[in-house]
Protein backbone atom coordinates (compact mmCIF):
# COMPACT_ATOMS: atom_id res chain seq x y z
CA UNK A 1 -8.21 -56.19 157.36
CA UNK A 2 -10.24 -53.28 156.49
CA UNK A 3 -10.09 -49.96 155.76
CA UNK A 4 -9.05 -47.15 158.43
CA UNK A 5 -9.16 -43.48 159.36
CA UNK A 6 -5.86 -42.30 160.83
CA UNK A 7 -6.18 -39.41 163.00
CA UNK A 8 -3.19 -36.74 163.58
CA UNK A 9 -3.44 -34.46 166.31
CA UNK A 10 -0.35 -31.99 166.13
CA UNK A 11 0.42 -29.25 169.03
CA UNK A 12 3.18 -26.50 168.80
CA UNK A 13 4.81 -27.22 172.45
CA UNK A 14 5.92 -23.19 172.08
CA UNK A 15 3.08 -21.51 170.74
CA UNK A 16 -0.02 -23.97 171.96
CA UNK A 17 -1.35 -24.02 168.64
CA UNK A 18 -3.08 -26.95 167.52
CA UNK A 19 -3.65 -28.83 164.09
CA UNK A 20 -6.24 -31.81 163.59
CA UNK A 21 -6.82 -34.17 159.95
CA UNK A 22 -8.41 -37.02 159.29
CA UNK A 23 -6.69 -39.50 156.55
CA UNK A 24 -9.57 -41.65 155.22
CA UNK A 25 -9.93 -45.07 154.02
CA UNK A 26 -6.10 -46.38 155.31
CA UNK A 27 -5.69 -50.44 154.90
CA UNK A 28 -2.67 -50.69 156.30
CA UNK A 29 -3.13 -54.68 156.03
CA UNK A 30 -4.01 -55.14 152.73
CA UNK A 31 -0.86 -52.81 151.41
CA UNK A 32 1.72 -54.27 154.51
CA UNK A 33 0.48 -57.86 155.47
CA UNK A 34 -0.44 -58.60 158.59
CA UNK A 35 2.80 -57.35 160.24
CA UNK A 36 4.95 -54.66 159.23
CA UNK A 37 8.30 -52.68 160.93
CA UNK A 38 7.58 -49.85 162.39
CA UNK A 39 10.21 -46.71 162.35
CA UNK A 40 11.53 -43.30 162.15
CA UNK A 41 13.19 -41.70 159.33
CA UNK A 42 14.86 -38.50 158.91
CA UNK A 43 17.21 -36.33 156.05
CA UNK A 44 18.94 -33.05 155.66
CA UNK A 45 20.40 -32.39 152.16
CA UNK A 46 22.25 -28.72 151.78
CA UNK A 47 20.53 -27.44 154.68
CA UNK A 48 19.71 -28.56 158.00
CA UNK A 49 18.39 -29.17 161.08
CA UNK A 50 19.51 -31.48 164.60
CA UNK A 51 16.29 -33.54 164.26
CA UNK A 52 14.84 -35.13 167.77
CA UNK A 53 12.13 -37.66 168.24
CA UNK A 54 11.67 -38.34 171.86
CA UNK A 55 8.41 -39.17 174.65
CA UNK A 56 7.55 -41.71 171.98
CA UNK A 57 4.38 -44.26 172.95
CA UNK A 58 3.20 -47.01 170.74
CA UNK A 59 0.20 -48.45 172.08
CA UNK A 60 -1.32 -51.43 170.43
CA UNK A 61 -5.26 -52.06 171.10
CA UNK A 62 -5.49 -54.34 174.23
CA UNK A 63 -1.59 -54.56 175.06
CA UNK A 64 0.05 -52.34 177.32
CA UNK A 65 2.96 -50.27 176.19
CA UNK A 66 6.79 -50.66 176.91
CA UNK A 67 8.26 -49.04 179.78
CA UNK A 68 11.33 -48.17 178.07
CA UNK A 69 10.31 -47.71 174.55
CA UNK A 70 13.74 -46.66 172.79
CA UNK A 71 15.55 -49.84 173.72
CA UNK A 72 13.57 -51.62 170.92
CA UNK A 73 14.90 -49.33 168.44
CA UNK A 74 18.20 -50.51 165.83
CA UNK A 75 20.04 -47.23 164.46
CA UNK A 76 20.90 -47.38 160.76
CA UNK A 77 22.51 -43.88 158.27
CA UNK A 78 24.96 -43.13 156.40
CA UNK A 79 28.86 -43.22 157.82
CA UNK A 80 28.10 -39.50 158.83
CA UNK A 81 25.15 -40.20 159.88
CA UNK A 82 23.90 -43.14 162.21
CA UNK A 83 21.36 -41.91 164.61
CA UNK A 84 22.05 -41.66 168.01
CA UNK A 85 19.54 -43.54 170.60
CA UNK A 86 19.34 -42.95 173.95
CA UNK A 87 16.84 -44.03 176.55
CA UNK A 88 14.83 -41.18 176.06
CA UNK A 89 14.85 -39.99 172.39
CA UNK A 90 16.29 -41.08 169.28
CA UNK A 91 18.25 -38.20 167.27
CA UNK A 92 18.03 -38.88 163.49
CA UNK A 93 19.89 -35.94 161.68
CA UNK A 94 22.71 -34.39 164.00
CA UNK A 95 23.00 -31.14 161.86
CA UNK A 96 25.42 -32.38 158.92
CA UNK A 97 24.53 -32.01 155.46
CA UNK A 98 23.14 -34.56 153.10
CA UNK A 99 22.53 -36.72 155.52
CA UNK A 100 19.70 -39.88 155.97
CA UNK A 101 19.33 -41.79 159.15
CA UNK A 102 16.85 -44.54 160.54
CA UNK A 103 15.64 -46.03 163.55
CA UNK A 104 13.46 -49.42 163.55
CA UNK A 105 11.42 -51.45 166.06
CA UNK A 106 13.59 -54.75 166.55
CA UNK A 107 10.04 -56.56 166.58
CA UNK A 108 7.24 -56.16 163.85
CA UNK A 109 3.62 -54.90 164.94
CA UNK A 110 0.36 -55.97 163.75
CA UNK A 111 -1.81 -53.87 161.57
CA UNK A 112 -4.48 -56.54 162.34
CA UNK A 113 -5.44 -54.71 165.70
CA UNK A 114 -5.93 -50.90 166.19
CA UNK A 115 -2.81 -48.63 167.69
CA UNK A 116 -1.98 -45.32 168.57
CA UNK A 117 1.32 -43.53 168.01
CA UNK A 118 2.37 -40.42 170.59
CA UNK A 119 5.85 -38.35 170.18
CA UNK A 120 7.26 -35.13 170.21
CA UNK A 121 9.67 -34.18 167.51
CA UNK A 122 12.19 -31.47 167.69
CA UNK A 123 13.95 -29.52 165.34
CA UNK A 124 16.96 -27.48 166.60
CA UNK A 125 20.28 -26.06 165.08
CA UNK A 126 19.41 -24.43 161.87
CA UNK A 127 15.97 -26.08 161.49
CA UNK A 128 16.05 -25.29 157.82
CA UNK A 129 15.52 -28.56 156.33
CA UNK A 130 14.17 -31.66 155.75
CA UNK A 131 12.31 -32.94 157.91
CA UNK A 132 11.47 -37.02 159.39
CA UNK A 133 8.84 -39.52 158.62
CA UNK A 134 7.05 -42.47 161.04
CA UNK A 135 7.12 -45.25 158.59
CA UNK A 136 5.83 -48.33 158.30
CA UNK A 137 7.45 -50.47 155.82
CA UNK A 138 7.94 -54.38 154.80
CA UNK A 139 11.66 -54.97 154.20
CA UNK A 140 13.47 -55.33 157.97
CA UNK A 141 15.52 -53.35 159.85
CA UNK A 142 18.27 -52.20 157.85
CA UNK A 143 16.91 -50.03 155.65
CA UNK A 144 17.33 -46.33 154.41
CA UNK A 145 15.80 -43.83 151.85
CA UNK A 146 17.44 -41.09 150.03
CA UNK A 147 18.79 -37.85 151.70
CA UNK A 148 17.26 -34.30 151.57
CA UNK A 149 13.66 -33.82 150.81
CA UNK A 150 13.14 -37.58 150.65
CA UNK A 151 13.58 -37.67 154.42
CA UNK A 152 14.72 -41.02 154.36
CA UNK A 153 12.12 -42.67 153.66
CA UNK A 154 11.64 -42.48 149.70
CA UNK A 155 13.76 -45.17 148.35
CA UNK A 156 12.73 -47.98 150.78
CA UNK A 157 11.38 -50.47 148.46
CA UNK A 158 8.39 -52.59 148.79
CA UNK A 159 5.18 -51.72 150.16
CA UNK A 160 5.08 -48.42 152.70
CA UNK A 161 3.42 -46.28 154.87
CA UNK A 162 4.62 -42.83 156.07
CA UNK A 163 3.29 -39.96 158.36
CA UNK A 164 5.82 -37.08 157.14
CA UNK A 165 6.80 -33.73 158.85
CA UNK A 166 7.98 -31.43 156.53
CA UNK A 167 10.53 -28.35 157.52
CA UNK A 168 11.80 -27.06 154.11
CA UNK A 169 10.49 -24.25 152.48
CA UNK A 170 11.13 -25.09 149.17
CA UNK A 171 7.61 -27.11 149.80
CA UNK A 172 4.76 -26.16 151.89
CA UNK A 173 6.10 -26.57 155.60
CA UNK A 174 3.22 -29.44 156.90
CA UNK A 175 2.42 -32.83 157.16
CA UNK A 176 1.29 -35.94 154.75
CA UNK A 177 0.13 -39.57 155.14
CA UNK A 178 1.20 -41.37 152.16
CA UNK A 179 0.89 -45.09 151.11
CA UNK A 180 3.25 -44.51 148.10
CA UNK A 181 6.68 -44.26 148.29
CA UNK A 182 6.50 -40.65 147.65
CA UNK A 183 7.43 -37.07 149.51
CA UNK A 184 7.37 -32.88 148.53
CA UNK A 185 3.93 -32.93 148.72
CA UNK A 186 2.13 -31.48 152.71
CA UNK A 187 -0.63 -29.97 153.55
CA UNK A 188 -0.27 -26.81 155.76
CA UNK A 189 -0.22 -27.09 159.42
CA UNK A 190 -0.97 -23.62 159.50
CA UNK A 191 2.32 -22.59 161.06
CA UNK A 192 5.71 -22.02 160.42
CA UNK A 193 9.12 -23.75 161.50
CA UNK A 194 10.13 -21.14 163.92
């Protein structure tokens, strides 16, 4: 494996605004093997938001994507928490405090071939906080971060990967790519949550 340049493309579905970055020098195989699970994660601590991650497409160079992509998906949170998955979206947080859900691909994906990752999240309710994260991460599919600003995704042990989407003030309201198990720390999208 060698090293790759992840590309986010973000568009406000309300306001039309757009928000491009380039992550540089990503080797997803050399920190994740050859194969890693591929999920969602999502948290609300004291305040929160109904978090919704839905017209999700995960294309793998030179293999055609699922028809129904949420039916490969295993729900895992707290007792107050499991995610809800339905054939069209998965919802993570469903507006309760402290709160840390996961979804996870039933099957592992390569990082030895090229992909692309297309989905729409959206916050409703009080949209105050946290936010979700599309991880990649080493240790199967029942596993879960911490709540609140950890998004549930810091925690997971092992090697990971995570594209984050902060919501919370408290820290600048953005995005990250991180390969450390790590979170409070976006850059601007240039917009707020509203």
């Amino acid at each position: 494996p060698s090293a790759s340049t992840i590309q986010e493309f973000l568009t406000n579905t309300t306001t039309g605004e757009s928000y491009e970055c380039l992550h540089e020098s990503v080797d997803l195989g050399g920190l994740l093997g050859p194969t890693t699970y591929f999920g969602f994660t999502g948290a609300s601590g004291d305040t929160t938001a109904i978090q919704v991650v839905s017209d999700f497409q995960l294309t793998l160079v030179s293999v055609e994507p699922e028809s129904d992509p949420f039916d490969q998906f295993l729900p895992v949170g707290l007792e107050s928490s499991t995610p809800t998955i339905t054939s069209d979206s998965i919802e993570l947080t469903n507006g309760g405090v402290d709160v840390a859900a996961a979804a996870w691909m039933d099957q592992q994906i390569s990082t030895q071939v090229g992909f692309s990752v297309e989905f729409t999240y959206t916050p409703s309710g009080d949209r105050a906080a946290d936010g979700i994260a599309m991880v990649l991460q080493t240790q199967g599919t029942d596993v879960l971060g911490q709540v609140g600003g950890s998004l549930g995704y810091v925690g997971i042990a092992g090697p990971t990967a995570a594209y984050q989407m902060n919501l919370d003030d408290l820290y600048t309201i953005g995005t990250n790519f991180v390969t450390e198990n790590t979170a409070y720390d976006y850059i601007s999208t240039g917009g707020a949550r509203d």
